[in-house]
N, C-alpha and C. Protein backbone atom coordinates (compact mmCIF):
# COMPACT_ATOMS: atom_id res chain seq x y z
N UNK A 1 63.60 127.59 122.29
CA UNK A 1 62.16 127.45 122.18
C UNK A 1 61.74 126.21 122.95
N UNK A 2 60.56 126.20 123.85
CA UNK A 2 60.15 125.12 124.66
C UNK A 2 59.70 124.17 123.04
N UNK A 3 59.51 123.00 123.99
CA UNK A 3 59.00 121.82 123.13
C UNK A 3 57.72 121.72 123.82
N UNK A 4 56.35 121.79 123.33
CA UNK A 4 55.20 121.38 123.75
C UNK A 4 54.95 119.88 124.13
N UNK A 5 55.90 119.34 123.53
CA UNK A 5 55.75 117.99 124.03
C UNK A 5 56.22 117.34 125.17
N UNK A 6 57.47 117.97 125.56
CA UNK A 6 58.41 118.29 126.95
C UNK A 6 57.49 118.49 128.68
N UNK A 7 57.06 117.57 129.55
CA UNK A 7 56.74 118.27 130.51
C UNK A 7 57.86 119.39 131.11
N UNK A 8 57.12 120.20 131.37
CA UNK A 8 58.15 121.46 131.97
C UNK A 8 57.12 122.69 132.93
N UNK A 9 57.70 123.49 133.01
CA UNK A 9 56.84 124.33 134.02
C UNK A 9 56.48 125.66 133.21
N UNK A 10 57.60 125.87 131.89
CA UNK A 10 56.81 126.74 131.22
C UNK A 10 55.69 126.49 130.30
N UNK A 11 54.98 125.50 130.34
CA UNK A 11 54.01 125.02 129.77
C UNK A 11 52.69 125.50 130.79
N UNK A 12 53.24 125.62 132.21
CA UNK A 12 51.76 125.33 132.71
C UNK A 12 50.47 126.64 132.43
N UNK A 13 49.37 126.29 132.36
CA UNK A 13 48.68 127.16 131.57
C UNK A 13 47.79 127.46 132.98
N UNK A 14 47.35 127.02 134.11
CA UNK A 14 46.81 127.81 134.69
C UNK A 14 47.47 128.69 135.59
N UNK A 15 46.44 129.98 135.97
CA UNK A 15 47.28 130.88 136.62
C UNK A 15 47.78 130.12 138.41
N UNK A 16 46.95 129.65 138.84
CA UNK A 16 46.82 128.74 139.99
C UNK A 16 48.48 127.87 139.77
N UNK A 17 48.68 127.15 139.62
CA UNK A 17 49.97 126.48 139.13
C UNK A 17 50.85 127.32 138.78
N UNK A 18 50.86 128.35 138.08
CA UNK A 18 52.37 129.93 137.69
C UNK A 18 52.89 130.15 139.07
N UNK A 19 51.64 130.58 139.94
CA UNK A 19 51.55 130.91 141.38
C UNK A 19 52.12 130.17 142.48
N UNK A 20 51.81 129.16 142.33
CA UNK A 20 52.24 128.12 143.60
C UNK A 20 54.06 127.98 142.76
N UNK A 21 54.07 127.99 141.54
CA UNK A 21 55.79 127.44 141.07
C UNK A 21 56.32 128.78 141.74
N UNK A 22 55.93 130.20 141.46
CA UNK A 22 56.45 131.02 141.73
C UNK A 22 56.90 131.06 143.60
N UNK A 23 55.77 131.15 143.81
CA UNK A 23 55.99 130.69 145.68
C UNK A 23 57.06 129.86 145.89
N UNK A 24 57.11 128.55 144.99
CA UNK A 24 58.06 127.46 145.63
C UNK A 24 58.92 128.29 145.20
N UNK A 25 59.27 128.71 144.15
CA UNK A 25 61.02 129.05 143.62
C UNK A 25 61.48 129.97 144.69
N UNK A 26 60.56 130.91 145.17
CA UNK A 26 61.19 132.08 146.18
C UNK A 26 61.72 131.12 147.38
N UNK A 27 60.96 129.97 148.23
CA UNK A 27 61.25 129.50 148.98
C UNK A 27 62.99 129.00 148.48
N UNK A 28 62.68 128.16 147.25
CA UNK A 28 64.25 127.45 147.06
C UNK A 28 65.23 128.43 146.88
N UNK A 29 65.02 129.52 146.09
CA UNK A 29 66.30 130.75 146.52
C UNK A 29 66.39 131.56 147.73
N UNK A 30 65.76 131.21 148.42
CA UNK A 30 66.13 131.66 149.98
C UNK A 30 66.50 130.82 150.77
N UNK A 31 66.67 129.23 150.39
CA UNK A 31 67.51 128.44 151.01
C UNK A 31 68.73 128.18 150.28
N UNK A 32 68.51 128.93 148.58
CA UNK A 32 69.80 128.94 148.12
C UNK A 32 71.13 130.10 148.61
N UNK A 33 70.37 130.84 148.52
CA UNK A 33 70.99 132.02 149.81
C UNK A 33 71.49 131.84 151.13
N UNK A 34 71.01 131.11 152.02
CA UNK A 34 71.31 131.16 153.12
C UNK A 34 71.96 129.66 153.31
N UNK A 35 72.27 128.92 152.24
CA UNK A 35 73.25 127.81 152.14
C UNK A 35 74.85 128.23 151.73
N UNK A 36 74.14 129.32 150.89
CA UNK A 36 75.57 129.75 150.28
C UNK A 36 76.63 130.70 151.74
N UNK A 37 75.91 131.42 152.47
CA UNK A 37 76.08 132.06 153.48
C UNK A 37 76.07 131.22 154.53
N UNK A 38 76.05 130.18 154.53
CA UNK A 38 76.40 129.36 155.77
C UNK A 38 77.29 128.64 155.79
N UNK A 39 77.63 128.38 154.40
CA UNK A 39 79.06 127.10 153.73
C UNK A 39 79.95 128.43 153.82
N UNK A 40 79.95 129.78 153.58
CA UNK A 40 80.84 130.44 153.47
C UNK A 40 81.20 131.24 154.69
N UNK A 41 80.36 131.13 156.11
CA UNK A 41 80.75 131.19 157.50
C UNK A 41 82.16 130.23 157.68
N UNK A 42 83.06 131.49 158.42
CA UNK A 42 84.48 131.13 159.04
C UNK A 42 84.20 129.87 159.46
N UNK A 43 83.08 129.34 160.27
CA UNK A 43 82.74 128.45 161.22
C UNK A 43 81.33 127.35 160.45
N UNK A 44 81.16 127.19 159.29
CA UNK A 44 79.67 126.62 159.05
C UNK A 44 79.24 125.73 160.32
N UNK A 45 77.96 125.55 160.48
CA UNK A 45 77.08 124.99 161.38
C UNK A 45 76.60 123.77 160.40
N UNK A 46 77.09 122.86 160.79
CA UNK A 46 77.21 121.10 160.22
C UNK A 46 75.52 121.06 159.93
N UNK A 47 74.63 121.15 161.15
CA UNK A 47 73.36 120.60 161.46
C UNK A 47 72.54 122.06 160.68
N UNK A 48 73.12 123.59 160.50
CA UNK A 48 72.31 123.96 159.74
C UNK A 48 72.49 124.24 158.29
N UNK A 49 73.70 123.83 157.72
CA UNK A 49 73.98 123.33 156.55
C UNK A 49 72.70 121.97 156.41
N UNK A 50 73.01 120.89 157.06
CA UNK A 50 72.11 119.93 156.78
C UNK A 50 70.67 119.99 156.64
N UNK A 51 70.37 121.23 157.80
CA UNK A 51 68.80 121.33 157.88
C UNK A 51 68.02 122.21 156.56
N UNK A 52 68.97 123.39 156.17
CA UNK A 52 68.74 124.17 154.91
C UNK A 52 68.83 122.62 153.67
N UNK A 53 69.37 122.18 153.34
CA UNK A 53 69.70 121.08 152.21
C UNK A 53 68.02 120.15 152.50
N UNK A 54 67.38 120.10 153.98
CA UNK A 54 66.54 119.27 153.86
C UNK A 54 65.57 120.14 152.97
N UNK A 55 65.19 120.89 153.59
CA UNK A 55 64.38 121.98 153.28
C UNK A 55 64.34 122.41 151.90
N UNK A 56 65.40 122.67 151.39
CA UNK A 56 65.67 122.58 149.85
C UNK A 56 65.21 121.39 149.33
N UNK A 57 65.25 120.36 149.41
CA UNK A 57 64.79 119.01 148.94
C UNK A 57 63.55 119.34 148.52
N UNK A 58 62.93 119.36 150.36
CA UNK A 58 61.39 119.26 150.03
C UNK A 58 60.82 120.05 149.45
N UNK A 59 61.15 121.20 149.10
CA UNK A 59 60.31 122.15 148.11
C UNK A 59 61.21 122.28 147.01
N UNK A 60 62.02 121.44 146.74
CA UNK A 60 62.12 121.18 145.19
C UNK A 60 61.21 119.47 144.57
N UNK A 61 60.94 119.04 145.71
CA UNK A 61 59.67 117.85 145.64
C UNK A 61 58.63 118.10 145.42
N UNK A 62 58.27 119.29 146.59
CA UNK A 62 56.53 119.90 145.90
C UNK A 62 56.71 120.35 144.63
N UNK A 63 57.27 121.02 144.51
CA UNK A 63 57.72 121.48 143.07
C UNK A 63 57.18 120.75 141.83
N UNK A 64 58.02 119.66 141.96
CA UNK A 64 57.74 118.57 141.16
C UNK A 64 56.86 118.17 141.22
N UNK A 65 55.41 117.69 141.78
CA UNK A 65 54.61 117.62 142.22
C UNK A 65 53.20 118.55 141.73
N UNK A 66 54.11 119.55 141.34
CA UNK A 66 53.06 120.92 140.69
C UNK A 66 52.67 120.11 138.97
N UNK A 67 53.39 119.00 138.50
CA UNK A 67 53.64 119.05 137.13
C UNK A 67 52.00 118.61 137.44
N UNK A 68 52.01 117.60 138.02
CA UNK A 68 50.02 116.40 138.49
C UNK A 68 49.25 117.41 139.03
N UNK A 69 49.67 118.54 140.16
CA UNK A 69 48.44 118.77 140.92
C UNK A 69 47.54 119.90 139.77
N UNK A 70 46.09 120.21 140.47
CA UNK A 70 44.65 120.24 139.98
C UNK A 70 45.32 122.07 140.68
N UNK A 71 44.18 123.00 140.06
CA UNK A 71 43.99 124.05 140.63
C UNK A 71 44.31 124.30 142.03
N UNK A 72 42.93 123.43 142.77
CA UNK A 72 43.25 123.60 144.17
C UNK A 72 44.24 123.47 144.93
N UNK A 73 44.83 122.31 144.71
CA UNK A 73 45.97 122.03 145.37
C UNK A 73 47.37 122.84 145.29
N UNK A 74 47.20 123.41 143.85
CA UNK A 74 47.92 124.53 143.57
C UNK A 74 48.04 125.44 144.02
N UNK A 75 46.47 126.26 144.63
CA UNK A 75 46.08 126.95 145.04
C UNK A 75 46.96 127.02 146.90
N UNK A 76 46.41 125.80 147.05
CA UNK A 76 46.87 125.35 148.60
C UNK A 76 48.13 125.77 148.39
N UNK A 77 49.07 124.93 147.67
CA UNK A 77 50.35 124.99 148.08
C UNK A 77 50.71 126.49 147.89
N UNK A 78 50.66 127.46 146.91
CA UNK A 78 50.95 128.88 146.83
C UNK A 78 51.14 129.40 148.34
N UNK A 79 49.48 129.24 149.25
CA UNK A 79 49.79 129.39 150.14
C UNK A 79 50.46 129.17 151.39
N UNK A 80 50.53 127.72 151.32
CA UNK A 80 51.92 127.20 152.00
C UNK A 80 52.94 127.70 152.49
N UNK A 81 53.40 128.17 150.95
CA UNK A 81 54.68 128.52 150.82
C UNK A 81 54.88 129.99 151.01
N UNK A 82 54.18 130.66 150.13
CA UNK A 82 54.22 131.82 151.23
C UNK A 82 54.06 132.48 152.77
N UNK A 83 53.06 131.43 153.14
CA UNK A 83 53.65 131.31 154.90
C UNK A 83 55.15 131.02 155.09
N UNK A 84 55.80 129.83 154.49
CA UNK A 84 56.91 129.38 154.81
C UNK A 84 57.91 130.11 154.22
N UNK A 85 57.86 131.41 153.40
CA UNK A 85 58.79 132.55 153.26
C UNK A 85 58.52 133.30 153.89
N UNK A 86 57.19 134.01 154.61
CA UNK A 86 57.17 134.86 156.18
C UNK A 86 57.90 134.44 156.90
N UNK A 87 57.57 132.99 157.22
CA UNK A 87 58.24 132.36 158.27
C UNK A 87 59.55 132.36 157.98
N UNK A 88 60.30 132.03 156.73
CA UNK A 88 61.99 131.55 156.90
C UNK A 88 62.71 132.91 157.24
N UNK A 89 61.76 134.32 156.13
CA UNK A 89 62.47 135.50 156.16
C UNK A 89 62.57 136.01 157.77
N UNK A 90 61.74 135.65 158.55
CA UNK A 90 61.14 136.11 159.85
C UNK A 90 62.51 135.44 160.63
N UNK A 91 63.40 134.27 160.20
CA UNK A 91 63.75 133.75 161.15
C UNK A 91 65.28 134.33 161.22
């Protein structure tokens, strides 16, 4: 059972904020995916091991970030990030 007193993400009550966490998480399991598939290449690629790990960072930062932001910004980032899963899936 959550603790109401606990910041956490299953607390957040607007739909704006569900949305943007949901966006980020897809982003971070598609760099969790394609980390796991790159450490497990015969050959890993040093610089795109490193570059997936950045990338993971930073949208486990926005993330965090969701606990303060307001609707809008929520709003914003949702969309962000779903550009930046067109874009990663695209690549």
């Amino acid at each position: 059972m959550n603790d109401p007193q606990v910041p956490g993400f299953s607390g957040i009550a607007s739909g704006a904020e569900k949305a943007a966490e949901d966006a980020v998480q897809k982003v971070v399991d598609w760099y969790d995916v394609e980390l796991r598939a790159e450490r497990g290449a015969p050959t890993p690629d040093p610089a795109r091991v490193a570059a997936l790990k950045d990338g993971r960072r930073a949208a486990l930062a926005d993330r965090a970030q969701l606990l303060t932001a307001d609707p809008r910004e929520a709003a914003e980032l949702t969309v962000a990030y779903a550009d930046r899963l067109r874009s990663l899936a695209g690549s």
